[in-house]
C-alpha atoms as a PDB file:
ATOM      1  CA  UNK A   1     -25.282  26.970 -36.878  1.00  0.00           C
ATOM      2  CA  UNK A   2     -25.455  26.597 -32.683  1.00  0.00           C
ATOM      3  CA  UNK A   3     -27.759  23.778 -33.166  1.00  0.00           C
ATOM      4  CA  UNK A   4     -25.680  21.925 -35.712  1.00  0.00           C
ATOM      5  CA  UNK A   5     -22.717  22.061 -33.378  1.00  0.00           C
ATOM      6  CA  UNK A   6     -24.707  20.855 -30.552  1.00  0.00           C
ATOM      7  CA  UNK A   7     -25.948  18.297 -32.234  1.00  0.00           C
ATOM      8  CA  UNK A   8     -21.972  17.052 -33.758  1.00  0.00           C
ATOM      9  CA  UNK A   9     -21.158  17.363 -30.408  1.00  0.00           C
ATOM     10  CA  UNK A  10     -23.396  15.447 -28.695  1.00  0.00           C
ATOM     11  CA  UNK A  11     -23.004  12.872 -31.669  1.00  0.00           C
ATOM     12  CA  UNK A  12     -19.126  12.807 -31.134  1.00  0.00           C
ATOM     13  CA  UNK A  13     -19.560  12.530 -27.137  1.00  0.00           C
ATOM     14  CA  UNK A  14     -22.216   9.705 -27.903  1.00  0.00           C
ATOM     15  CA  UNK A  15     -19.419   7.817 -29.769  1.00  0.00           C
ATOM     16  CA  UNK A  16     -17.090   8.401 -27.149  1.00  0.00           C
ATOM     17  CA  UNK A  17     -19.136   6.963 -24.605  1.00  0.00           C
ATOM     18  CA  UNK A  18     -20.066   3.873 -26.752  1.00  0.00           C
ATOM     19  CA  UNK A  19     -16.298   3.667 -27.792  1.00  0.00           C
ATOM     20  CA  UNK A  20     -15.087   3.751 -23.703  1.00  0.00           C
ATOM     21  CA  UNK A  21     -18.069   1.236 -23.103  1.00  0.00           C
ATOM     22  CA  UNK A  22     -16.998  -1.054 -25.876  1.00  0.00           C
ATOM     23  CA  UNK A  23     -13.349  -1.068 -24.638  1.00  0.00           C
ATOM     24  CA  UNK A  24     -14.153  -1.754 -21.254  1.00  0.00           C
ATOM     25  CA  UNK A  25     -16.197  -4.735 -22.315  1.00  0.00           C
ATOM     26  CA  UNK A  26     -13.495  -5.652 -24.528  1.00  0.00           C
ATOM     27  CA  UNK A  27     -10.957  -5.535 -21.740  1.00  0.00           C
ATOM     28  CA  UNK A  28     -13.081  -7.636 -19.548  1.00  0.00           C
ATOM     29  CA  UNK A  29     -13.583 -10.117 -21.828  1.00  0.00           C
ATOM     30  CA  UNK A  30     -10.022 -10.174 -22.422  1.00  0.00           C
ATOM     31  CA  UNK A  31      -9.226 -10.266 -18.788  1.00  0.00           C
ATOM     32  CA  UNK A  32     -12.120 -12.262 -17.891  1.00  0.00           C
ATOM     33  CA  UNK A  33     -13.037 -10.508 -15.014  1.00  0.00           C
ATOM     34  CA  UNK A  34     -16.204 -11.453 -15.145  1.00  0.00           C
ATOM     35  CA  UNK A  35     -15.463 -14.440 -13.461  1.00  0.00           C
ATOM     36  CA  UNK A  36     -14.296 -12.914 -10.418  1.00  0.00           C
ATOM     37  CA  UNK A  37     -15.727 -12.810  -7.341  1.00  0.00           C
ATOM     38  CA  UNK A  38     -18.157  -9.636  -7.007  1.00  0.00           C
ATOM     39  CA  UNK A  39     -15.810  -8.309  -4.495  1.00  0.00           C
ATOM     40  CA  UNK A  40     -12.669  -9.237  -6.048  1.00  0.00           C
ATOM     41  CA  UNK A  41     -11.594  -5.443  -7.997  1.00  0.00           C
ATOM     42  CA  UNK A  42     -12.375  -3.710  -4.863  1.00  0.00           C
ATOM     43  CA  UNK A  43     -10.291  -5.565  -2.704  1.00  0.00           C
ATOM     44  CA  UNK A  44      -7.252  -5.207  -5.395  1.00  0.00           C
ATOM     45  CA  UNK A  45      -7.820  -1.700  -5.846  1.00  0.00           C
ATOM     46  CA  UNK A  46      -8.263  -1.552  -1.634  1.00  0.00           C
ATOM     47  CA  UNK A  47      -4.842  -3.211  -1.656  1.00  0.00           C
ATOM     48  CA  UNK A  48      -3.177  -1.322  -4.684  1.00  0.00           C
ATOM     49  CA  UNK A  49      -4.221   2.000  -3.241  1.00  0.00           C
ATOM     50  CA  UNK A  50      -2.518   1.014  -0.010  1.00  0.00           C
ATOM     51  CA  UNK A  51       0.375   0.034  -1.928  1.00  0.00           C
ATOM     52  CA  UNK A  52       0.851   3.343  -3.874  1.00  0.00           C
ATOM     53  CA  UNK A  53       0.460   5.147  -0.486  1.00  0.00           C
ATOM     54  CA  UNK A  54       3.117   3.547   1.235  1.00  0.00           C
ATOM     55  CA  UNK A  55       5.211   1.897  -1.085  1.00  0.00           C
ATOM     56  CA  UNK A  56       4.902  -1.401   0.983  1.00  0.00           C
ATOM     57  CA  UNK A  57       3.333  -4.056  -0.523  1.00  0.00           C
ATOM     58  CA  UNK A  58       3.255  -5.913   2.933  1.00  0.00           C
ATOM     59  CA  UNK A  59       1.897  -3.267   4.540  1.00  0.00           C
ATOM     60  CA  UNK A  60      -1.063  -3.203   2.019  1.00  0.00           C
ATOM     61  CA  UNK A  61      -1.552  -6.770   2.943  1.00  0.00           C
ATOM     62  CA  UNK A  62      -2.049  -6.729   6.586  1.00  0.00           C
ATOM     63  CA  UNK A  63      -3.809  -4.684   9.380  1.00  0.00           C
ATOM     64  CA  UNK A  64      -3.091  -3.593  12.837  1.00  0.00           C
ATOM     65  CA  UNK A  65      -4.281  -2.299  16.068  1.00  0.00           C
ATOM     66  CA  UNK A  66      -2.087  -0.450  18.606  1.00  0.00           C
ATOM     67  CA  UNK A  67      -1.725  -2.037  22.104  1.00  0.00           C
ATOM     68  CA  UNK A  68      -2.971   0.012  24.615  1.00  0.00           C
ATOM     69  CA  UNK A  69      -0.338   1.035  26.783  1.00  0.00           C
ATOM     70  CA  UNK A  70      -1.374  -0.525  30.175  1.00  0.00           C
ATOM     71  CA  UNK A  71      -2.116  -3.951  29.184  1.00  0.00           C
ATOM     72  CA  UNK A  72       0.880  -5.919  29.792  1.00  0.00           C
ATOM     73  CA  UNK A  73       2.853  -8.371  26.851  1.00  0.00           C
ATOM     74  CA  UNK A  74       1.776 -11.445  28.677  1.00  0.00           C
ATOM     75  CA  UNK A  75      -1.793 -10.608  29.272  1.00  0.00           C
ATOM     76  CA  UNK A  76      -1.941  -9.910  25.314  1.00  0.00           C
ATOM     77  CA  UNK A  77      -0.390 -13.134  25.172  1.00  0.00           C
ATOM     78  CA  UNK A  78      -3.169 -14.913  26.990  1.00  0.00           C
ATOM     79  CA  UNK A  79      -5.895 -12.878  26.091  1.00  0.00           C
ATOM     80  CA  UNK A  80      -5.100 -14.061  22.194  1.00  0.00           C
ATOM     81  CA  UNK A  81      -4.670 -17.474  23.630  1.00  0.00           C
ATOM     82  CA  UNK A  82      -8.393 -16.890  25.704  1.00  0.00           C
ATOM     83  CA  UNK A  83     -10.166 -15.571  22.638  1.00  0.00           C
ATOM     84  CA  UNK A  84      -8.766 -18.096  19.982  1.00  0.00           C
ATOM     85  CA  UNK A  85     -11.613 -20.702  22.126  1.00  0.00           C
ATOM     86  CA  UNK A  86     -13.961 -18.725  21.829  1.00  0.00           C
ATOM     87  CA  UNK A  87     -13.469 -17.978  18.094  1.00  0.00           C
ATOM     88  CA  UNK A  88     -13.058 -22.255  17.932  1.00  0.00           C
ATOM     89  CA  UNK A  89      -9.290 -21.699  16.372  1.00  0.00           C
ATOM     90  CA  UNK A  90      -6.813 -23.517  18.362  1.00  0.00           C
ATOM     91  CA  UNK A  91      -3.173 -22.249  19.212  1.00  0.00           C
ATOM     92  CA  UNK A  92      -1.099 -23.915  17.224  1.00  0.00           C
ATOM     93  CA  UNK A  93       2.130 -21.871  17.580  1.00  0.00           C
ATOM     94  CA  UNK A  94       3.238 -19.098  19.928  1.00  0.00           C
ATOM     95  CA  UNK A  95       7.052 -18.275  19.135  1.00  0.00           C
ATOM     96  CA  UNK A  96       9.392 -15.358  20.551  1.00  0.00           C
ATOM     97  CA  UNK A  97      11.251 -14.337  17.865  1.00  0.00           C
ATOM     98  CA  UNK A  98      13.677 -12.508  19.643  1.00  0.00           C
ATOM     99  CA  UNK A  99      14.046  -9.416  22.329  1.00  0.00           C
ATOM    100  CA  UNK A 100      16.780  -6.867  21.990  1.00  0.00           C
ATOM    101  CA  UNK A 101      16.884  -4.643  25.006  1.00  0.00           C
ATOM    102  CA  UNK A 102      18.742  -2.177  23.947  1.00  0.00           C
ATOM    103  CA  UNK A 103      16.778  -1.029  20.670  1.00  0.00           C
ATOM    104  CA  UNK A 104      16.415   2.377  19.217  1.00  0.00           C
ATOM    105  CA  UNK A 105      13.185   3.801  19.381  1.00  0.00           C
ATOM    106  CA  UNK A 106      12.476   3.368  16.421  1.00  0.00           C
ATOM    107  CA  UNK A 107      13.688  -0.756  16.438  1.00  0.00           C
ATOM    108  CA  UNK A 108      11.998  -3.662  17.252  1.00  0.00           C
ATOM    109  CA  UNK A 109      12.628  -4.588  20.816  1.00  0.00           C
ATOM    110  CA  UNK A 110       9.943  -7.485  20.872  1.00  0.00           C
ATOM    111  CA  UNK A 111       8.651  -9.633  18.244  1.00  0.00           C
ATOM    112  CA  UNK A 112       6.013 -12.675  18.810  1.00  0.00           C
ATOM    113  CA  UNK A 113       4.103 -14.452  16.364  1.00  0.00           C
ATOM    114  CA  UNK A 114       0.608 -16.593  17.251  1.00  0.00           C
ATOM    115  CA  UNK A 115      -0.224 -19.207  14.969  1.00  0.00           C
ATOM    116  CA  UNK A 116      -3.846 -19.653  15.084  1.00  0.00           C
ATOM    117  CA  UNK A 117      -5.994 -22.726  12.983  1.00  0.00           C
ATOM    118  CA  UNK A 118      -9.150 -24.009  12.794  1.00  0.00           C
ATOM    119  CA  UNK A 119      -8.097 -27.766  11.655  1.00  0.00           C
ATOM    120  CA  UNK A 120     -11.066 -28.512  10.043  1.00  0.00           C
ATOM    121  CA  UNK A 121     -11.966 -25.311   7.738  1.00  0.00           C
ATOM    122  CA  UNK A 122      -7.760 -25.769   7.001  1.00  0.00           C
ATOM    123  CA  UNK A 123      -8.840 -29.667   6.004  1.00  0.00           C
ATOM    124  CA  UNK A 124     -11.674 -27.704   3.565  1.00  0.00           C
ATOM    125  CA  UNK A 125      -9.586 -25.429   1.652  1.00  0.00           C
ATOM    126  CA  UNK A 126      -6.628 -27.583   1.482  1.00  0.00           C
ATOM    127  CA  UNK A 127      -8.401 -29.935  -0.371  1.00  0.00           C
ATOM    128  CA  UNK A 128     -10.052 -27.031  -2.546  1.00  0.00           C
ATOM    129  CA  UNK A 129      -6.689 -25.743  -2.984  1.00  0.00           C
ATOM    130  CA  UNK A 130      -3.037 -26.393  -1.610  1.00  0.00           C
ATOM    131  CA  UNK A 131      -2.347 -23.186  -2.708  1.00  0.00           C
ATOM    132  CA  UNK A 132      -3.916 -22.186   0.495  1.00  0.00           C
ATOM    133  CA  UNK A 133      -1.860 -23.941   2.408  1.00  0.00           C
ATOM    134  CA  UNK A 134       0.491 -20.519   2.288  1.00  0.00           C
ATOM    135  CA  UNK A 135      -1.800 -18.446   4.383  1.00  0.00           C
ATOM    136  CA  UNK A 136      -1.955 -21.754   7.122  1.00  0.00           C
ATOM    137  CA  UNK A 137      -1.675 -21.025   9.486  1.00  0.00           C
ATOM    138  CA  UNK A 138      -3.427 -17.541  10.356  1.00  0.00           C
ATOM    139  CA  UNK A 139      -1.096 -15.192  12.605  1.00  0.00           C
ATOM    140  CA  UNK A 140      -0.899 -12.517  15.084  1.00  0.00           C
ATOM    141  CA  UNK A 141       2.606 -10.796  15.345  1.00  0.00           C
ATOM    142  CA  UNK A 142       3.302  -8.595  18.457  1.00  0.00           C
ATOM    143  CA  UNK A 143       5.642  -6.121  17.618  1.00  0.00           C
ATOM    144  CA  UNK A 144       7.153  -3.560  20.722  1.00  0.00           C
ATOM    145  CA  UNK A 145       9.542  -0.820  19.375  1.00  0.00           C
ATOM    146  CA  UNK A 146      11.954   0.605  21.596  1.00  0.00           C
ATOM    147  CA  UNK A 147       9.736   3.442  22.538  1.00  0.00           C
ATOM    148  CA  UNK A 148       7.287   1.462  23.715  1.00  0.00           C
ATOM    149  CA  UNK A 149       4.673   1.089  21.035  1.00  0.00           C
ATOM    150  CA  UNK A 150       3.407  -2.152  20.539  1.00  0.00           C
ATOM    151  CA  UNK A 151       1.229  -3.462  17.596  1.00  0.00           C
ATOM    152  CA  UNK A 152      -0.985  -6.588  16.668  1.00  0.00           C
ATOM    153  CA  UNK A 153      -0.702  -7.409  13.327  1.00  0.00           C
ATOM    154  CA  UNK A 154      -2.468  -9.739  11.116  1.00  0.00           C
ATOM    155  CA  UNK A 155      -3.116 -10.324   7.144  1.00  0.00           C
ATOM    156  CA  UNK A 156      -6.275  -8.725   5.683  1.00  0.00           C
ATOM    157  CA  UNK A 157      -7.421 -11.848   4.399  1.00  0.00           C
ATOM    158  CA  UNK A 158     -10.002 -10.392   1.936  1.00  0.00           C
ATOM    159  CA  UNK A 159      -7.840 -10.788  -1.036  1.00  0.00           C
ATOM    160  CA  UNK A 160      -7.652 -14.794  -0.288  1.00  0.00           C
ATOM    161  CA  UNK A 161     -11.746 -14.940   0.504  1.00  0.00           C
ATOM    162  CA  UNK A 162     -12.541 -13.036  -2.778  1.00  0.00           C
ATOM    163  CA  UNK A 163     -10.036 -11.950  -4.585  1.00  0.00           C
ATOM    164  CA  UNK A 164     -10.566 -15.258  -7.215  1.00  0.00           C
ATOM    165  CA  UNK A 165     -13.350 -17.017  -8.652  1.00  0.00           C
ATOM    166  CA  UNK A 166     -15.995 -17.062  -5.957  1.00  0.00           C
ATOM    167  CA  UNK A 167     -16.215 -19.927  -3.595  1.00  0.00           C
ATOM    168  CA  UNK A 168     -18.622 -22.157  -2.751  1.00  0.00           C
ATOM    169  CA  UNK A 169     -21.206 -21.241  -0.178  1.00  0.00           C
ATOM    170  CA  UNK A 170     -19.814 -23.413   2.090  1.00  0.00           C
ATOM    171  CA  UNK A 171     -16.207 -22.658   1.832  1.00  0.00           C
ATOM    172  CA  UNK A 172     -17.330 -18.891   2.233  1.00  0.00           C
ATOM    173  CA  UNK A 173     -19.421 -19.313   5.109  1.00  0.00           C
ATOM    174  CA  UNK A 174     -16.014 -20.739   6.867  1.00  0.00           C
ATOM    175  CA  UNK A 175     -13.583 -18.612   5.063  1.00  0.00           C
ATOM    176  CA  UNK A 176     -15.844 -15.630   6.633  1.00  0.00           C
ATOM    177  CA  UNK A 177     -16.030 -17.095   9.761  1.00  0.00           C
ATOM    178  CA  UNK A 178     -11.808 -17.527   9.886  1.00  0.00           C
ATOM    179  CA  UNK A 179     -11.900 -14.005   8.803  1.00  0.00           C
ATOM    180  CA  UNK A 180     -13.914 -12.768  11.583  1.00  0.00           C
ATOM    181  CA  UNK A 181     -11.868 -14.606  13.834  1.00  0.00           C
ATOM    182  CA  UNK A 182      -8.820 -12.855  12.419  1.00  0.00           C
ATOM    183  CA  UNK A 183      -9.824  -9.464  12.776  1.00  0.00           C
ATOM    184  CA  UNK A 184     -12.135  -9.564  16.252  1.00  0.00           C
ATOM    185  CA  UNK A 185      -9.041 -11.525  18.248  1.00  0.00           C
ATOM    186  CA  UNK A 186      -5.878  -8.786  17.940  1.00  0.00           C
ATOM    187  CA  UNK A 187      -8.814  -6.410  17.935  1.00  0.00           C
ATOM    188  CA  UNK A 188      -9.941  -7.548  21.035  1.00  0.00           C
ATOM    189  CA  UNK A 189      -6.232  -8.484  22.206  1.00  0.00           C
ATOM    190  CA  UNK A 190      -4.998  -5.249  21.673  1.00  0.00           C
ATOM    191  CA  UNK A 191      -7.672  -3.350  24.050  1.00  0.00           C
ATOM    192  CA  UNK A 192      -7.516  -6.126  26.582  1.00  0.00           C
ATOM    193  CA  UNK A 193     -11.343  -7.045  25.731  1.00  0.00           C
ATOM    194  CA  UNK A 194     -11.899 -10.984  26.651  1.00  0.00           C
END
């Protein structure tokens, strides 16, 4: 009688399996999924688990280093001006959004934004896409609260690298190469490293 229960168990958990495997490929082909980039339900998932654990969809789109104390707001300034070069973006924007001396700690007292480009990858993807026009051009926001912390922040742009059908060789080679521009230069900024 053991064995006969073992074996309509194992049957039932068989079918199970085969019945979860069958849905999932049923739900792909539904959602065509399949077409996505390899790295394309990581980086949602990434981004949705982000968003579930703050509750900020922005947040779960961008990341940030802390400015080390010492380093002035100027020589952040022109150490993301310095690096851009070397990364071969140029500076196509550097705007003071505003300063309010008096803020709460727990205020902005200083916001900056960095517009950085590299005109001819932007020439690439526009003409791939206009769509991407909406992420042109990259940025770098300073942000100083009242107590004093300061921030870099930029968009995580893995989401617009592979978060569709995969790209072209090409295009990733110089969507990769943006990228690594985006996250070495506040990196870099924020330690005063240049």
């Amino acid at each position: 009688m053991k064995n006969v229960m073992t074996v309509i168990a194992a049957f039932f958990i068989a079918m199970m399996v085969s019945g979860c495997a069958t849905m999932h490929m049923g739900w792909t082909a539904v959602t065509q999924q399949y077409k996505l980039d390899d790295g394309a339900m990581e980086a949602y998932d990434n981004m949705f688990t982000k968003v579930t654990e703050y509750g900020d969809p922005a947040r779960a789109m961008m990341q940030e280093w802390k400015v080390n104390a010492d380093i002035p707001n100027e020589d952040v300034a022109e150490t993301i001006k310095s690096l851009a070069e070397e990364y071969n973006m140029r500076v196509t924007g550097d705007i003071k959004m505003y300063t309010k001396d008096d803020a709460k700690p727990d205020e902005v007292k200083h916001a900056r934004i960095f517009s950085l480009c590299s005109l001819p990858i932007a020439k690439v993807f526009l003409n791939h896409s206009r769509y991407y026009g909406g992420f042109m051009p990259c940025r770098i926001m300073l942000v100083e609260y009242g107590n004093g912390d300061r921030w870099l922040v930029s968009m995580d742009m893995t989401l617009a690298i592979h978060g569709g059908y995969p790209l072209p060789d090409d295009m990733l080679q110089m969507a990769l190469t943006v990228k690594k521009a985006m996250d070495e230069v506040p990196a870099r900024a924020a330690i005063g490293d240049f």
